[in-house]
N, C-alpha and C. Protein backbone atom coordinates (compact mmCIF):
# COMPACT_ATOMS: atom_id res chain seq x y z
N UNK A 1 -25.81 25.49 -9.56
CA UNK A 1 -26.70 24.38 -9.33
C UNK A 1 -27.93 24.44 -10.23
N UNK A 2 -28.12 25.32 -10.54
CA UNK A 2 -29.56 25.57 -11.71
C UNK A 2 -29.56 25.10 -13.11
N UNK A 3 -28.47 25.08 -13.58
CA UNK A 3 -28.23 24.40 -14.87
C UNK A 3 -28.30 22.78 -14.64
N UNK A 4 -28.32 22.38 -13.23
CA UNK A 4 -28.21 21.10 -13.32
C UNK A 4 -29.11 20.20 -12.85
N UNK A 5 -29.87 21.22 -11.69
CA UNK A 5 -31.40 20.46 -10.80
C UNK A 5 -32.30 20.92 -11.71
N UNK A 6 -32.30 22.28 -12.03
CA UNK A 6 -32.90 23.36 -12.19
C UNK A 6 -33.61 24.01 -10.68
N UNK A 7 -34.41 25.25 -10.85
CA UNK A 7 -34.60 26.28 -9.85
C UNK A 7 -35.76 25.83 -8.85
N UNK A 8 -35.47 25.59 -7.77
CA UNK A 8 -36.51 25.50 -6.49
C UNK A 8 -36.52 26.45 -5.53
N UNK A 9 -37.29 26.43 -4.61
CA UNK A 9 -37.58 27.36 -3.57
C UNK A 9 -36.25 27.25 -2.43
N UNK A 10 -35.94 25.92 -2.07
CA UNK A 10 -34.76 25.74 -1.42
C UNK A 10 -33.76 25.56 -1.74
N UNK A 11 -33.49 25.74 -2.70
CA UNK A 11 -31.99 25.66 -3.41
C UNK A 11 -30.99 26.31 -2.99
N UNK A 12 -31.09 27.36 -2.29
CA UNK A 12 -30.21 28.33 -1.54
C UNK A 12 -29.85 27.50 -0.10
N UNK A 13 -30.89 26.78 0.35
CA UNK A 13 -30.08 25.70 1.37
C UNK A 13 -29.58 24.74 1.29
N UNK A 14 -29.43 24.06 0.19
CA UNK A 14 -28.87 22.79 0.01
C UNK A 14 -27.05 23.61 -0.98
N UNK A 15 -27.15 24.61 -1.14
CA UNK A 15 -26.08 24.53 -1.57
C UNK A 15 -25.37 25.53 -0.48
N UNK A 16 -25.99 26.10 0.56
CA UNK A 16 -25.47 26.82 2.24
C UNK A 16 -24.92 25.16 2.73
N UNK A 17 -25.39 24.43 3.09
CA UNK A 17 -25.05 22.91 3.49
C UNK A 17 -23.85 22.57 2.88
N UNK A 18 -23.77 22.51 1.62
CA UNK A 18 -22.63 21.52 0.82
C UNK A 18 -21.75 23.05 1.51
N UNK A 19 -21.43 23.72 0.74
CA UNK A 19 -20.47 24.90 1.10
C UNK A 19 -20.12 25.05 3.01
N UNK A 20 -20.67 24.58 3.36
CA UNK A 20 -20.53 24.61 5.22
C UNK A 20 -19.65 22.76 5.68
N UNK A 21 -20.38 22.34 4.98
CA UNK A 21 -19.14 21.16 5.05
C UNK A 21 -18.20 21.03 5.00
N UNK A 22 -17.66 21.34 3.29
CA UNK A 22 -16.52 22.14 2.08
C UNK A 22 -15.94 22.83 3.25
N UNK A 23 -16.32 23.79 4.06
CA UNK A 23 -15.24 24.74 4.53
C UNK A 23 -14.75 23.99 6.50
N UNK A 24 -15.77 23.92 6.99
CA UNK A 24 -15.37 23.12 7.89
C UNK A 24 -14.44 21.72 7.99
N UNK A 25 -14.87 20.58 6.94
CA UNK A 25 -14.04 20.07 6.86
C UNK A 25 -12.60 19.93 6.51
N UNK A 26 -12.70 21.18 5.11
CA UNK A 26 -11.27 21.23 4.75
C UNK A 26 -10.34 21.96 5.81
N UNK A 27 -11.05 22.53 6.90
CA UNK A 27 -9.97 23.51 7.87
C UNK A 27 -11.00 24.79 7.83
N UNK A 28 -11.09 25.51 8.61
CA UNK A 28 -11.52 26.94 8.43
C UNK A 28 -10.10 27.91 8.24
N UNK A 29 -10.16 28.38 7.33
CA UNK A 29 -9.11 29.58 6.29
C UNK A 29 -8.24 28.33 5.50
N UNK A 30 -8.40 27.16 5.33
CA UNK A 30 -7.74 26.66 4.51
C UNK A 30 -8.00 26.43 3.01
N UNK A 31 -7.74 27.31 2.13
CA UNK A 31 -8.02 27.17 0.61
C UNK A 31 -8.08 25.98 0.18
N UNK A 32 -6.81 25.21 0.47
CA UNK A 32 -6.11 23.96 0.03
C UNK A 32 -7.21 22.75 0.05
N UNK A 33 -7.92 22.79 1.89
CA UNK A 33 -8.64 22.38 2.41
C UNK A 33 -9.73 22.18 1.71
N UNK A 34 -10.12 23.32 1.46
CA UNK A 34 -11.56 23.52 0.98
C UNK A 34 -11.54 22.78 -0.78
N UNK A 35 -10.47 22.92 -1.58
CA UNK A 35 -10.22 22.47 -2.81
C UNK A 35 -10.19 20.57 -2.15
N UNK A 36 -9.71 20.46 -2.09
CA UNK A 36 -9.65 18.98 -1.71
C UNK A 36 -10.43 18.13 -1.46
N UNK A 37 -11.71 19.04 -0.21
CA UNK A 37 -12.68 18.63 0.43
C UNK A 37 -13.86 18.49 -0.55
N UNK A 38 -13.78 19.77 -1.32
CA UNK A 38 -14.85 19.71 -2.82
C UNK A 38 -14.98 18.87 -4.03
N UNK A 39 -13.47 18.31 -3.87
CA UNK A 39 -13.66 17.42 -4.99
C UNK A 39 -13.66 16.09 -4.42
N UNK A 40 -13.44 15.75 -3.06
CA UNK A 40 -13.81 14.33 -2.52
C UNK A 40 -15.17 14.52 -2.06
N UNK A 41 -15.89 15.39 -1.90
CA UNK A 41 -17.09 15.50 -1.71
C UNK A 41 -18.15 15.40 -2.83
N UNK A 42 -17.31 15.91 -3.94
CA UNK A 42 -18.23 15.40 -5.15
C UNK A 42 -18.13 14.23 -6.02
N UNK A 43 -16.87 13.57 -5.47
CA UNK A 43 -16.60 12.24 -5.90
C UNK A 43 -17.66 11.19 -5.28
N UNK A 44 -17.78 11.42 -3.42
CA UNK A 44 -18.45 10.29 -3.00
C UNK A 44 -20.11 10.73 -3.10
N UNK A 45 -20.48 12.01 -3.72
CA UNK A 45 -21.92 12.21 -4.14
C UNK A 45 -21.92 11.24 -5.35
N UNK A 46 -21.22 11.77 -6.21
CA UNK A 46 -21.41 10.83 -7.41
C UNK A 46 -21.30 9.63 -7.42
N UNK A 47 -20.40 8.91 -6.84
CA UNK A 47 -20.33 7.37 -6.77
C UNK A 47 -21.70 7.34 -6.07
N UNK A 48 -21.85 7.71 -4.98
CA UNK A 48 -22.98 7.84 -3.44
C UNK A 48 -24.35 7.83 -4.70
N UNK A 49 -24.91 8.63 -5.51
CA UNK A 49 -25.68 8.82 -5.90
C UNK A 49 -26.04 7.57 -7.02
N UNK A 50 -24.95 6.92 -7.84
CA UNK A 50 -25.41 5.97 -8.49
C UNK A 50 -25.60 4.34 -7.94
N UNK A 51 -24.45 4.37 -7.19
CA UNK A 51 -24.54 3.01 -6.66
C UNK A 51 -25.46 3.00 -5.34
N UNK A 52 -25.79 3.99 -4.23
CA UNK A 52 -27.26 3.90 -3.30
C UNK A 52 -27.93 5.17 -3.11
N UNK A 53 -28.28 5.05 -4.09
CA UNK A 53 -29.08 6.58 -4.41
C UNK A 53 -30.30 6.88 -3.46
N UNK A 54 -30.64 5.23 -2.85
CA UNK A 54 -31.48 5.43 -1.17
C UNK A 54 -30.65 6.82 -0.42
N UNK A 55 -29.38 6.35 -0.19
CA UNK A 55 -28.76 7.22 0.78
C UNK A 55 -27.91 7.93 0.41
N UNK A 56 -27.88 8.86 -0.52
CA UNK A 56 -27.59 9.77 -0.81
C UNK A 56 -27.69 10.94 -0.36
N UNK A 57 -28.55 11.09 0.27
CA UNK A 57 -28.56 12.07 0.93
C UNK A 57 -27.77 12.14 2.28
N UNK A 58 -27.15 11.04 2.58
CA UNK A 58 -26.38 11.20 3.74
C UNK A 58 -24.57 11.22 3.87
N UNK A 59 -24.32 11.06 2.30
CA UNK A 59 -22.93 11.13 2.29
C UNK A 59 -22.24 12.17 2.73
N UNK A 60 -22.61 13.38 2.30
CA UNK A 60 -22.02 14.54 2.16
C UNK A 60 -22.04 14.67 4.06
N UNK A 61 -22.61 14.15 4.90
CA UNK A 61 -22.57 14.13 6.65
C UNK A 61 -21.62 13.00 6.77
N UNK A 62 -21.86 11.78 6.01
CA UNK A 62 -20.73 11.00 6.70
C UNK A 62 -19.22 11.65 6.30
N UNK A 63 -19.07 12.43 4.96
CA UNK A 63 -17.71 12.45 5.01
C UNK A 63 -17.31 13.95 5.80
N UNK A 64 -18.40 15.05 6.02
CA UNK A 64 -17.70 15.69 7.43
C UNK A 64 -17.34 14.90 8.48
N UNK A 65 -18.51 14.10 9.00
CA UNK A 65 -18.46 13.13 10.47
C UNK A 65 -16.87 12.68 10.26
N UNK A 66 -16.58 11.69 9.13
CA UNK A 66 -15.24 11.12 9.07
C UNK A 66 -14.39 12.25 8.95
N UNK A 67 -14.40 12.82 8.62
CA UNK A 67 -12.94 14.02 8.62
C UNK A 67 -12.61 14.43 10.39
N UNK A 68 -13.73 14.63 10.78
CA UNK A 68 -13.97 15.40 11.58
C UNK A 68 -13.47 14.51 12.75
N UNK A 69 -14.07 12.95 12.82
CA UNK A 69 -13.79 12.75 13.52
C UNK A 69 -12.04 12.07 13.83
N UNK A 70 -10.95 11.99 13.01
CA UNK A 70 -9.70 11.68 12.45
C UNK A 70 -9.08 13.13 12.81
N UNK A 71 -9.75 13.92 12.28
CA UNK A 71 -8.92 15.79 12.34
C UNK A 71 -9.56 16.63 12.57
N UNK A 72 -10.32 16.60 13.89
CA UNK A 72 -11.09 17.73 14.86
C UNK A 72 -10.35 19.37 13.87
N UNK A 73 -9.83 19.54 13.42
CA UNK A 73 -9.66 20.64 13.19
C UNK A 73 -9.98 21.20 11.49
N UNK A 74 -10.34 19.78 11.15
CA UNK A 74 -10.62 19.92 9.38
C UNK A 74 -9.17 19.02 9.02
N UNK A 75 -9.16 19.06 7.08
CA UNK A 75 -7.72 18.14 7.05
C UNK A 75 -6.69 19.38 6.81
N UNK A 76 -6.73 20.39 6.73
CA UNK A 76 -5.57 21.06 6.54
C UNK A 76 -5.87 22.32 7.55
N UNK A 77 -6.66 21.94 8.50
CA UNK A 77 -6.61 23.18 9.23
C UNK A 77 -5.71 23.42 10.65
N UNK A 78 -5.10 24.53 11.26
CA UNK A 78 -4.16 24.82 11.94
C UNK A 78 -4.63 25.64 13.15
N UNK A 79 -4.32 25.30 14.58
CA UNK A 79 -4.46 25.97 15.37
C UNK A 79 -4.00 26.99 15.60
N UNK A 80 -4.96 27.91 16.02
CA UNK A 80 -4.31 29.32 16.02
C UNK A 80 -3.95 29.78 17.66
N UNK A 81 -3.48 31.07 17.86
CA UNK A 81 -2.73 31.45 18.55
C UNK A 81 -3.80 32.85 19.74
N UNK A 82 -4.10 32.01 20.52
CA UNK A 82 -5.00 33.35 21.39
C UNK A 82 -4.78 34.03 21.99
């Protein structure tokens, strides 16, 4: 992220956030998940960021909210066995 904002004091939380999305949404232990989730997550930042750059800051929540709420478990994630 530093080559691209450059370096702030909170920068370590905004990229704890994106990465906590990334893994929840794609499934928790799902690789696949998490690849998938990262690049539709940086698709609707980027579209999100040029066309309402007002609300940009809220994409990266709506597309957990939407995953989440379609596949309580993430999109490739699997119930496990207790």
């Amino acid at each position: 992220m530093t080559p691209m904002v450059g370096a702030y004091p909170a920068m370590a939380n905004d990229a704890l956030v994106q990465a906590f999305i990334v893994v929840v949404a794609g499934g928790l232990g799902s690789l696949r998940g998490a690849f998938f989730v990262a690049g539709l997550l940086g698709l609707v930042q980027g579209f999100g960021s040029v066309f309402l750059s007002d609300y940009a800051l809220f994409f990266p929540f709506i597309v957990l909210g939407g995953v989440l709420l379609f596949r309580p478990l993430g999109l490739y994630g699997a119930r496990g066995t207790a």
